[in-house]
Structures are given as structure tokens and as C-alpha cells.
C-alpha atoms as a PDB file:
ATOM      1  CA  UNK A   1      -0.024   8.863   8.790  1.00  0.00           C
ATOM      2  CA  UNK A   2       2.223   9.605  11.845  1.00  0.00           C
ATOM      3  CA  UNK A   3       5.392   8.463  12.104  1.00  0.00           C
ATOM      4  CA  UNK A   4       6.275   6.357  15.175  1.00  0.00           C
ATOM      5  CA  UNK A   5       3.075   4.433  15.437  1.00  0.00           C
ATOM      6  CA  UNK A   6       3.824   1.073  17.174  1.00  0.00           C
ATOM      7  CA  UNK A   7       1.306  -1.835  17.561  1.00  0.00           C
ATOM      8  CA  UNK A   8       1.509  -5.572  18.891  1.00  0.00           C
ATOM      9  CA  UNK A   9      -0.281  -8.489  17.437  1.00  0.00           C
ATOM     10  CA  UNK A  10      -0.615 -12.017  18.718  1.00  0.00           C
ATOM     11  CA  UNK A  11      -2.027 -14.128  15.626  1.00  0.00           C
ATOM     12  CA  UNK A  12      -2.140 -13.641  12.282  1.00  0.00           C
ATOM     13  CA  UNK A  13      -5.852 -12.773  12.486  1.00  0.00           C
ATOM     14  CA  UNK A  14      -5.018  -9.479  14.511  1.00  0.00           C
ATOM     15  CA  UNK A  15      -1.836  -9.026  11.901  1.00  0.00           C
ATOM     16  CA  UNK A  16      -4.658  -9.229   9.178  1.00  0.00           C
ATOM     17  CA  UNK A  17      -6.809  -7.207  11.449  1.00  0.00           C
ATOM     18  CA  UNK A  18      -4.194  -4.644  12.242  1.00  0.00           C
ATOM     19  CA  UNK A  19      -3.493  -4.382   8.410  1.00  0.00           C
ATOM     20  CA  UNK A  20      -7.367  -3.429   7.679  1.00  0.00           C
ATOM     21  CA  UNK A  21      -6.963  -0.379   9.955  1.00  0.00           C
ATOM     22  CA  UNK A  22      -3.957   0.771   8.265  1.00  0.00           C
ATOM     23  CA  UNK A  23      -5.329   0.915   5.449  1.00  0.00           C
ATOM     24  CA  UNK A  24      -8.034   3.169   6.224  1.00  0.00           C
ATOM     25  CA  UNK A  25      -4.656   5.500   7.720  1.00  0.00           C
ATOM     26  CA  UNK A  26      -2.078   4.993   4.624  1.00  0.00           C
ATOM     27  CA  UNK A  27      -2.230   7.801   1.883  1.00  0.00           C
ATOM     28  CA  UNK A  28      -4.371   7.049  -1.172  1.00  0.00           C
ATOM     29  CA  UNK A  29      -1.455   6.484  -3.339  1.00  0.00           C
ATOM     30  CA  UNK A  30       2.558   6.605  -2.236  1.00  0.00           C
ATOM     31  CA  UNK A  31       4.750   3.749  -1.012  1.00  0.00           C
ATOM     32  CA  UNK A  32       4.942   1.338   1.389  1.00  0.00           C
ATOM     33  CA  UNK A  33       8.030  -0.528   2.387  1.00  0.00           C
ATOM     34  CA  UNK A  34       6.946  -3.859   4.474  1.00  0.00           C
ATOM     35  CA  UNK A  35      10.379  -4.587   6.262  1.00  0.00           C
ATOM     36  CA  UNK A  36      11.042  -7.766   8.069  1.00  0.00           C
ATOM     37  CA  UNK A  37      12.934 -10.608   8.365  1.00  0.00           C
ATOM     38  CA  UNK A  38      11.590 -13.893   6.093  1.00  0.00           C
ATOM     39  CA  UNK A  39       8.263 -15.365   7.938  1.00  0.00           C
ATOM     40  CA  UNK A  40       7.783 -12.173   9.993  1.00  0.00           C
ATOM     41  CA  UNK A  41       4.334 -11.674   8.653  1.00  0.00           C
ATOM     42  CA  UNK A  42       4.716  -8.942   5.630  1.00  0.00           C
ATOM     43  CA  UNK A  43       2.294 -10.373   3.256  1.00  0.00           C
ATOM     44  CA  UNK A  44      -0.208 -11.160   6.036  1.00  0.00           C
ATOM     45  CA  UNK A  45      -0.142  -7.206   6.913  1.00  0.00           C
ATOM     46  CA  UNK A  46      -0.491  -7.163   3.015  1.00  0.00           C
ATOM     47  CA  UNK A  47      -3.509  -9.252   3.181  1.00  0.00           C
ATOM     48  CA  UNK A  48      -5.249  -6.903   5.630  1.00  0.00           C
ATOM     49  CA  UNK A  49      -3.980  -3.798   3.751  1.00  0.00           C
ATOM     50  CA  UNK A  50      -5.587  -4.748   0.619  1.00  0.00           C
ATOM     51  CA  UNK A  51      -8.786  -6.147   2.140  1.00  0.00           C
ATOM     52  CA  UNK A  52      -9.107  -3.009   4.089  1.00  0.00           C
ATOM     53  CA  UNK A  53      -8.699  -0.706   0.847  1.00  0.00           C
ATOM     54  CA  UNK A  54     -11.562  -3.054  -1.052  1.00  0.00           C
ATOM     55  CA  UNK A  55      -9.662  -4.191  -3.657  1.00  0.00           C
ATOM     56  CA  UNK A  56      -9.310  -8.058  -2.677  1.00  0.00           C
ATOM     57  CA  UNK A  57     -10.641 -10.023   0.126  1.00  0.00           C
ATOM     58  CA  UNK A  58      -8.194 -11.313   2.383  1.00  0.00           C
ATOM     59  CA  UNK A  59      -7.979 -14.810   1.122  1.00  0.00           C
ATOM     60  CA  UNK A  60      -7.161 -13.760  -2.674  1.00  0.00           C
ATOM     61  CA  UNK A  61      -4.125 -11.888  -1.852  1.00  0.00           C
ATOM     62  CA  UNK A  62      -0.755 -13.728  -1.500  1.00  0.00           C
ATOM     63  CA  UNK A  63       2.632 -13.295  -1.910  1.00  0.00           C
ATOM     64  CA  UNK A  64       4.180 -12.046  -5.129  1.00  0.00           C
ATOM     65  CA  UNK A  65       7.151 -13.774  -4.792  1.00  0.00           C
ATOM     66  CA  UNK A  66       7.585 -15.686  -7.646  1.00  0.00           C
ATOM     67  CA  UNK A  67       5.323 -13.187  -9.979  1.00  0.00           C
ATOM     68  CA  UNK A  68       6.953 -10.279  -8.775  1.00  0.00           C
ATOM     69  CA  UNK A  69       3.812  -7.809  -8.954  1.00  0.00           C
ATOM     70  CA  UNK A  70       0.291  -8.273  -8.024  1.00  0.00           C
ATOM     71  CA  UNK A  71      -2.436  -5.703  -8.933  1.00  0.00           C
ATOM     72  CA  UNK A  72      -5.672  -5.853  -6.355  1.00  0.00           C
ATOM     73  CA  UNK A  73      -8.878  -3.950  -7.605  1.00  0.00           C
ATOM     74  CA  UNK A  74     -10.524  -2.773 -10.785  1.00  0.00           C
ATOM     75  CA  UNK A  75      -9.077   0.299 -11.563  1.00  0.00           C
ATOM     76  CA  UNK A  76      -5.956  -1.276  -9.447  1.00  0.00           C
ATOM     77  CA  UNK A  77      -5.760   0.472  -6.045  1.00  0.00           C
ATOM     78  CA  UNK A  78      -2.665  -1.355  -4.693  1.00  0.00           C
ATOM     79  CA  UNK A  79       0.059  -3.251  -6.514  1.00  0.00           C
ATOM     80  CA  UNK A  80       2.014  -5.671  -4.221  1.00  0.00           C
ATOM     81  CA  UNK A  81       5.504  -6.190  -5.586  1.00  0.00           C
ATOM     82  CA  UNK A  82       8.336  -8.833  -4.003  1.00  0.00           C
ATOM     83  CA  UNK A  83      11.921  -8.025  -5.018  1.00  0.00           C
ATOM     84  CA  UNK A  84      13.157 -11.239  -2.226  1.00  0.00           C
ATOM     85  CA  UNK A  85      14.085 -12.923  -5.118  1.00  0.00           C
ATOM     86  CA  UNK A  86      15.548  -9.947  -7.164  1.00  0.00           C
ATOM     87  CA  UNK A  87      19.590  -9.553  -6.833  1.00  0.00           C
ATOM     88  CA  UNK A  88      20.458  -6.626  -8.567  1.00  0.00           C
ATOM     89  CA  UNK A  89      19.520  -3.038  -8.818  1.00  0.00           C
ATOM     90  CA  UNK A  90      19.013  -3.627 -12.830  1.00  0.00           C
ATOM     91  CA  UNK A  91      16.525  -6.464 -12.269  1.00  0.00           C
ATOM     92  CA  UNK A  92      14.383  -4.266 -10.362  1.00  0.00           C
ATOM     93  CA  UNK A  93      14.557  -1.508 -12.556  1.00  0.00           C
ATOM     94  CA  UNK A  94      13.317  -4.225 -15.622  1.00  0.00           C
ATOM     95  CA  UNK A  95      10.164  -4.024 -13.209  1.00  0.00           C
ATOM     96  CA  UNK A  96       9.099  -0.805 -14.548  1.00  0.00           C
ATOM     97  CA  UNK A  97       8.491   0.114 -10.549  1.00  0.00           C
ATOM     98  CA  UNK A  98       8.848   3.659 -11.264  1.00  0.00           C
ATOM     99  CA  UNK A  99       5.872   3.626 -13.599  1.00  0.00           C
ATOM    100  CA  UNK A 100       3.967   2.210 -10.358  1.00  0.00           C
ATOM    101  CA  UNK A 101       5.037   5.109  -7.906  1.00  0.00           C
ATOM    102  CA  UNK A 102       3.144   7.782 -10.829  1.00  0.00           C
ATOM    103  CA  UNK A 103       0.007   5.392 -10.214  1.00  0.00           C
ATOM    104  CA  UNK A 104      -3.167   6.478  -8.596  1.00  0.00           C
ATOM    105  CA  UNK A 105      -2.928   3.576  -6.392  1.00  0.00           C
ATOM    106  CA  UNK A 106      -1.063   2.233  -3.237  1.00  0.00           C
ATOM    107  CA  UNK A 107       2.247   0.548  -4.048  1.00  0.00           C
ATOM    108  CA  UNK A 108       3.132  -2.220  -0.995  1.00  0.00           C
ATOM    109  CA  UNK A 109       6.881  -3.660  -1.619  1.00  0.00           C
ATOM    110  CA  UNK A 110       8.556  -6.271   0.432  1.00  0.00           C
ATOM    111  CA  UNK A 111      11.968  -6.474   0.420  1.00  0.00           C
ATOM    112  CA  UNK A 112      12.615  -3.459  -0.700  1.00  0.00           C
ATOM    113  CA  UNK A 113      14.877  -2.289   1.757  1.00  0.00           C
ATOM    114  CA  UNK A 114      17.306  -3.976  -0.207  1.00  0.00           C
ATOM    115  CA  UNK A 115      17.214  -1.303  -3.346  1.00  0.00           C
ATOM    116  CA  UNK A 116      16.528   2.296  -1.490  1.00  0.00           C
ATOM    117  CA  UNK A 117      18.129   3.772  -4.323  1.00  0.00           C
ATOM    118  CA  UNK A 118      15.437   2.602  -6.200  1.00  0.00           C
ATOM    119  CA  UNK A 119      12.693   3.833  -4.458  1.00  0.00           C
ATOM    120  CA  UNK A 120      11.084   7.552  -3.419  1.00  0.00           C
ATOM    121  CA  UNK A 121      12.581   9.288  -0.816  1.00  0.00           C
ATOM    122  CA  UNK A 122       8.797   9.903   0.212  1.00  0.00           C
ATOM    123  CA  UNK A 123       7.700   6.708   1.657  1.00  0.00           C
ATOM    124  CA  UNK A 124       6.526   4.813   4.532  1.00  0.00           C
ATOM    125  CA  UNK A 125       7.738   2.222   6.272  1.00  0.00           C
ATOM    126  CA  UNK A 126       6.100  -0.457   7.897  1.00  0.00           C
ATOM    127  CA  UNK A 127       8.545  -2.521   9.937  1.00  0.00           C
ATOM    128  CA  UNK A 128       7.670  -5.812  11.512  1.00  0.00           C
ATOM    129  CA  UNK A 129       9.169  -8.190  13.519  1.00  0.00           C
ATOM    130  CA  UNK A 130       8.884 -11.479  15.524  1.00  0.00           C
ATOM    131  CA  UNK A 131       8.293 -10.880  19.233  1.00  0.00           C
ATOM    132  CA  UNK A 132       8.261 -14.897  20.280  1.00  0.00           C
ATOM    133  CA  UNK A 133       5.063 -17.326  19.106  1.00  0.00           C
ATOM    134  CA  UNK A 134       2.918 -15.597  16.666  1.00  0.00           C
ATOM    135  CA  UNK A 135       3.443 -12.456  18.438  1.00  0.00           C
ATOM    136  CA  UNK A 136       4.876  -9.310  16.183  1.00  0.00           C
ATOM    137  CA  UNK A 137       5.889  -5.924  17.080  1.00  0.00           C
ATOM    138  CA  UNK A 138       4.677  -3.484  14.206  1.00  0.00           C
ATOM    139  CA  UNK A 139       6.228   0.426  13.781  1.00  0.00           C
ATOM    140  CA  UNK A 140       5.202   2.850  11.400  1.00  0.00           C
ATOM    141  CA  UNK A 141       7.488   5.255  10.031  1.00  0.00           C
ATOM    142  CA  UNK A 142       7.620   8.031   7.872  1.00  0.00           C
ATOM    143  CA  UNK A 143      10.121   9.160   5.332  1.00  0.00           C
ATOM    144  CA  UNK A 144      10.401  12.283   3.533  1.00  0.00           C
END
């Protein structure tokens, strides 16, 4: 996927919508970092992403906040993981995230900005944020 992509949604239908094309663009398997502020529409994107990979419909994905990890499909092709509630470097390692990142499957993490010493250098980044309403600006970007 090219780095430097930028898109601009106005509901959370096009978010969802937006998220469905992505993931026909993502790699297979890797990383994805969903980066935003609290309420800026992460797990909708997520919603989208997994729909659009066939592993979940839409309305059967939600936030992993208080489990941590979600697993969408059968074999899993994307794990959604929430480390918002994580404060410490060793708590997320407990997670066994590293396993995930060998996985044959797409790995979607909010909030994990917070830990990039955790995570693959090899990654991208999907940052979102509000743009007034239920508008959101949305950029790609690449890290190797």
C-alpha cells in the first residue's frame, strides 16, 4: 500500500465504507496501527477492515477494549487488539502480541502508538482524526 494516501469521510457509513476498500489494499498479513484520538472512529475503520477481508460482517466486530484481542474469521484473518487500557510496556508484552505479528493474518491495534517499542518496525499506519461533525480526515502511512 502507498504511503501518503489521504481520504475524507463524512459518516460513519463512508468510515465503514472507506475501511472495506482498505482492506482489499492492506498486505495479507503485517500490522496496522489505527491512531487517533478517543471517539475518532478507529474501531469503525476496524469494522470496515474486517468486513472487507470476510472474516466478520460489520455489525459483529467491536471494540476490544475491555477483552484486549479479538480474532475475526475461521482460520483467523485479522486479530483486533486494544492496549487503551494497557499502562505498561510489561502488560502488553503478557499479550503474547509478538506471537500475533508471526500469524498468517492481519493484526489491527489501537492505541498502539503508545508502545512502538513493542511493535515491528514494518508497519502501517492508519491515522485518523476528527475534521468537525462526523467528518474525519484519514492518512495512510508506511513504515519500514
Amino acid at each position: 500500500m502507498k504511503s501518503g494516501l489521504r481520504f475524507e469521510t463524512h459518516s460513519d457509513e463512508e468510515t465503514r465504507a472507506l475501511g472495506k476498500e482498505l482492506a482489499q489494499l492492506l498486505p495479507e498479513e503485517g500490522v496496522v496501527l489505527l491512531v487517533g484520538d478517543l471517539g475518532a472512529g478507529k474501531t469503525t475503520l476496524a469494522k470496515g477492515i474486517v468486513e472487507g477481508r470476510n472474516a466478520a460482517p460489520a455489525d459483529e466486530v467491536s471494540s476490544p477494549t475491555f477483552t484486549l484481542i479479538h480474532e475475526y474469521g475461521n482460520p483467523v484473518k485479522v486479530y483486533h487488539a486494544d492496549l487503551y487500557r494497557l499502562d505498561a510496556a510489561e502488560e502488553v508484552g503478557r499479550l503474547g502480541l509478538e506471537e500475533l505479528f508471526d500469524r498468517p493474518a492481519l493484526t489491527l491495534i489501537e492505541w498502539g502508538e503508545r508502545f512502538p517499542e513493542l511493535l515491528p518496525r514494518e508497519r502501517t499506519e492508519i491515522h485518523i482524526d476528527h475534521a468537525g461533525d462526523d467528518n474525519r480526515r484519514i492518512e495512510i502511512v508506511r513504515r519500514d
